[in-house]
C-alpha atoms as a PDB file:
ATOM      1  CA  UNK A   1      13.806  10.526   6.766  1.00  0.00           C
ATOM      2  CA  UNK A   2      13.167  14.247   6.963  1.00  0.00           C
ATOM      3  CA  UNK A   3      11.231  14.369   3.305  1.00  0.00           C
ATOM      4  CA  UNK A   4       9.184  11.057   4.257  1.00  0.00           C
ATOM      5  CA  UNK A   5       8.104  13.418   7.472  1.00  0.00           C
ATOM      6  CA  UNK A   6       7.438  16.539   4.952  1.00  0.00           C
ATOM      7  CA  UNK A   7       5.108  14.302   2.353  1.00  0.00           C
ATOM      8  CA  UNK A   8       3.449  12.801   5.253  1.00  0.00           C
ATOM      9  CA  UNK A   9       2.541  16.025   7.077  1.00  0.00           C
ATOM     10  CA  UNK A  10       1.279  17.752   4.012  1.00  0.00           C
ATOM     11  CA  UNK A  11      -0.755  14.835   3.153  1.00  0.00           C
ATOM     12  CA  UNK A  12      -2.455  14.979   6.578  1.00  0.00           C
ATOM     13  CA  UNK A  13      -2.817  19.084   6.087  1.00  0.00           C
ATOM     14  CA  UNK A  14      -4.426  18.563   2.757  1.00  0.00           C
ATOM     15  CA  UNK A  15      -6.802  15.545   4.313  1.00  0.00           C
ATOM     16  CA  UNK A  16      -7.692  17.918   6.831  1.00  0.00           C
ATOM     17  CA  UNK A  17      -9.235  21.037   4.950  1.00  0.00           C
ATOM     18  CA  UNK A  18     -12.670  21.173   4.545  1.00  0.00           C
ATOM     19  CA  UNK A  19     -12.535  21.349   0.813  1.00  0.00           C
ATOM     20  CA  UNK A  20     -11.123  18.236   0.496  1.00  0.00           C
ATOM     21  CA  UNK A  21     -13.688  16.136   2.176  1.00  0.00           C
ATOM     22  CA  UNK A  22     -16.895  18.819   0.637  1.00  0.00           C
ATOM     23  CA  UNK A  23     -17.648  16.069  -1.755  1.00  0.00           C
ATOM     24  CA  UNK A  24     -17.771  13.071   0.096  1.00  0.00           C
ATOM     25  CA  UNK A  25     -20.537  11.836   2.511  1.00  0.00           C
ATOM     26  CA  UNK A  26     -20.209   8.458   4.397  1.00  0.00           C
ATOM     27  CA  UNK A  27     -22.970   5.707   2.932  1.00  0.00           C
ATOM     28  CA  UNK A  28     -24.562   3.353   5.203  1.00  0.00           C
ATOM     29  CA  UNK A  29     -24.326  -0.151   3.878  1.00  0.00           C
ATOM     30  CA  UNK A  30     -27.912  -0.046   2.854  1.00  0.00           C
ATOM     31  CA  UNK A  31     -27.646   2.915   0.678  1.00  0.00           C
ATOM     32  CA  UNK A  32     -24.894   1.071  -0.890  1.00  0.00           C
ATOM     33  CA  UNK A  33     -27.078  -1.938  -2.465  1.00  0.00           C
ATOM     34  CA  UNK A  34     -28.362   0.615  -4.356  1.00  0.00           C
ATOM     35  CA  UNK A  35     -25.252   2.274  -5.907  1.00  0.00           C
ATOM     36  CA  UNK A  36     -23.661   1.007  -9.323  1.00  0.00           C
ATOM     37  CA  UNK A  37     -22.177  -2.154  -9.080  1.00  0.00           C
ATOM     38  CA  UNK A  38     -18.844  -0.506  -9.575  1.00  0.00           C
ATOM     39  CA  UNK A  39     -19.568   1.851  -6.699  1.00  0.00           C
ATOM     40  CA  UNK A  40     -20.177  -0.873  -4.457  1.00  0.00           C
ATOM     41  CA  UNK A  41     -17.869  -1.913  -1.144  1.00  0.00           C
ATOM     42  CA  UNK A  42     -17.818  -5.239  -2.383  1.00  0.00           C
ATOM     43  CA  UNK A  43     -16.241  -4.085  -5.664  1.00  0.00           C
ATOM     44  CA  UNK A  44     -13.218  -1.891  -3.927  1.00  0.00           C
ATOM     45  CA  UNK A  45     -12.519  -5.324  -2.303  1.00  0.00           C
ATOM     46  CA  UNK A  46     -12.667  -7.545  -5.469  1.00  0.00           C
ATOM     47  CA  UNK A  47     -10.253  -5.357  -7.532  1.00  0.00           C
ATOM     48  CA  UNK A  48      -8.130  -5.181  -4.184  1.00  0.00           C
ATOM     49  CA  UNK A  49      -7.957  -8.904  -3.956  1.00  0.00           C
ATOM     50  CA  UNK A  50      -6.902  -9.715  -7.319  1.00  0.00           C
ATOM     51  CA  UNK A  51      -4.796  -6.611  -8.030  1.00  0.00           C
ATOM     52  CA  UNK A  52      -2.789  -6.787  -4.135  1.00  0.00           C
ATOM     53  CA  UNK A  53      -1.192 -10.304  -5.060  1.00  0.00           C
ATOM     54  CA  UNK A  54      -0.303  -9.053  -9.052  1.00  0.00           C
ATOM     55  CA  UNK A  55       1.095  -6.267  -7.526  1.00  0.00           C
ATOM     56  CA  UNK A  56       3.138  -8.647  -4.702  1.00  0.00           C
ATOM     57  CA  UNK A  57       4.466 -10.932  -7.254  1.00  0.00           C
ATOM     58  CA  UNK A  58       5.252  -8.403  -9.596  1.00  0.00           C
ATOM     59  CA  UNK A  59       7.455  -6.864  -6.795  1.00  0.00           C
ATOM     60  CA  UNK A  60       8.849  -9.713  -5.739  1.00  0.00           C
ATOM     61  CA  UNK A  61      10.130 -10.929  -8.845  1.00  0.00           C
ATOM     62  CA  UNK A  62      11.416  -7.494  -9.831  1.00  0.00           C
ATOM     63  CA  UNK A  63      13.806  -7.402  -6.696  1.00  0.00           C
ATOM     64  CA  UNK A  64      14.535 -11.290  -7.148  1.00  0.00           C
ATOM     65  CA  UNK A  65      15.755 -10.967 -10.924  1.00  0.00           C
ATOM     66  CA  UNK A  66      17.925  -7.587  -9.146  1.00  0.00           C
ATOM     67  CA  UNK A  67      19.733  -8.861  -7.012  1.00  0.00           C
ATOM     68  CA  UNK A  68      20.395 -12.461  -8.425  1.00  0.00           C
ATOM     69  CA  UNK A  69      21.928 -10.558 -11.971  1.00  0.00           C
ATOM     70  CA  UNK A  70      22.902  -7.191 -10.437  1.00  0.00           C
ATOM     71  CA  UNK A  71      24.004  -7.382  -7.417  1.00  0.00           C
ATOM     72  CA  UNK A  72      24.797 -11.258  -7.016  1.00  0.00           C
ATOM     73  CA  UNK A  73      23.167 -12.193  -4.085  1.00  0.00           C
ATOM     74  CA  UNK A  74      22.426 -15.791  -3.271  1.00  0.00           C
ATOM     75  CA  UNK A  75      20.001 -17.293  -1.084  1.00  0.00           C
ATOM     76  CA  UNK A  76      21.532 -16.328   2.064  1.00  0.00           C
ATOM     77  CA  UNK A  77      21.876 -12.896   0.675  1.00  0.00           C
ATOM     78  CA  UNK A  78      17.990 -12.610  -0.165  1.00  0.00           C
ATOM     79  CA  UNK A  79      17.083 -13.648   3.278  1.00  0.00           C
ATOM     80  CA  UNK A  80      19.233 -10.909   5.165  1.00  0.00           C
ATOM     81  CA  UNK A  81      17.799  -8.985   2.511  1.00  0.00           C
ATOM     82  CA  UNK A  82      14.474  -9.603   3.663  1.00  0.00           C
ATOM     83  CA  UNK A  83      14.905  -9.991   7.078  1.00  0.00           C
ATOM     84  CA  UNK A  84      16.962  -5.863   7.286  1.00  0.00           C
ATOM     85  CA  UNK A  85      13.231  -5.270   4.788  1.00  0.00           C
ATOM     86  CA  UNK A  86      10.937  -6.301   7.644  1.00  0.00           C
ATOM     87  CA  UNK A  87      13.027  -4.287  10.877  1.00  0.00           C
ATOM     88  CA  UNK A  88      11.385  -1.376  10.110  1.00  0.00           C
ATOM     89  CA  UNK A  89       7.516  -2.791  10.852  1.00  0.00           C
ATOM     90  CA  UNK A  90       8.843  -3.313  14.498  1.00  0.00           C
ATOM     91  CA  UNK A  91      10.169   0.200  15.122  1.00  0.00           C
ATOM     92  CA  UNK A  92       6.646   1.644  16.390  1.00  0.00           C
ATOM     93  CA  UNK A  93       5.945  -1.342  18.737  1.00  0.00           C
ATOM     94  CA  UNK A  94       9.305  -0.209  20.716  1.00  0.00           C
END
């Protein structure tokens, strides 16, 4: 717990230096129609769209194959499995 709290807080030191943000400037969604097509908004959200459900199932059958050969859990396993997965989204809402 203590190192996720480390990485996090030096990630928001770095975001915070001026340095870090010296190259960027926000674009207005008409300046974007005339960027690259790869610079685009509408690309970031193409290549997130087809890469976020590779990147799911890929995931998903990597734990799957796990624990079915290595650890040898069965379906009610998996779902306890999932279920313990999911407690921690509900921590900040307490």
């Amino acid at each position: 717990m203590q190192i996720r709290i480390c990485v996090l807080a030096l990630t928001l030191a770095n975001l915070s230096q001026p340095a870090y943000w010296a190259g960027m400037k926000p674009v207005s969604l008409d300046e974007a129609h005339s960027l690259p097509v790869w610079r685009r908004p509408v690309a970031l959200l193409f290549v997130t769209a087809m890469a976020m459900p590779i990147a799911f199932y890929a995931w998903y059958a990597l734990l799957n194959n796990f624990v079915v050969e290595a650890a040898g859990f069965d379906g009610a396993d998996i779902g306890l499995l999932h279920t313990i997965r999911e407690i921690p989204v509900f921590w900040p809402c307490w």
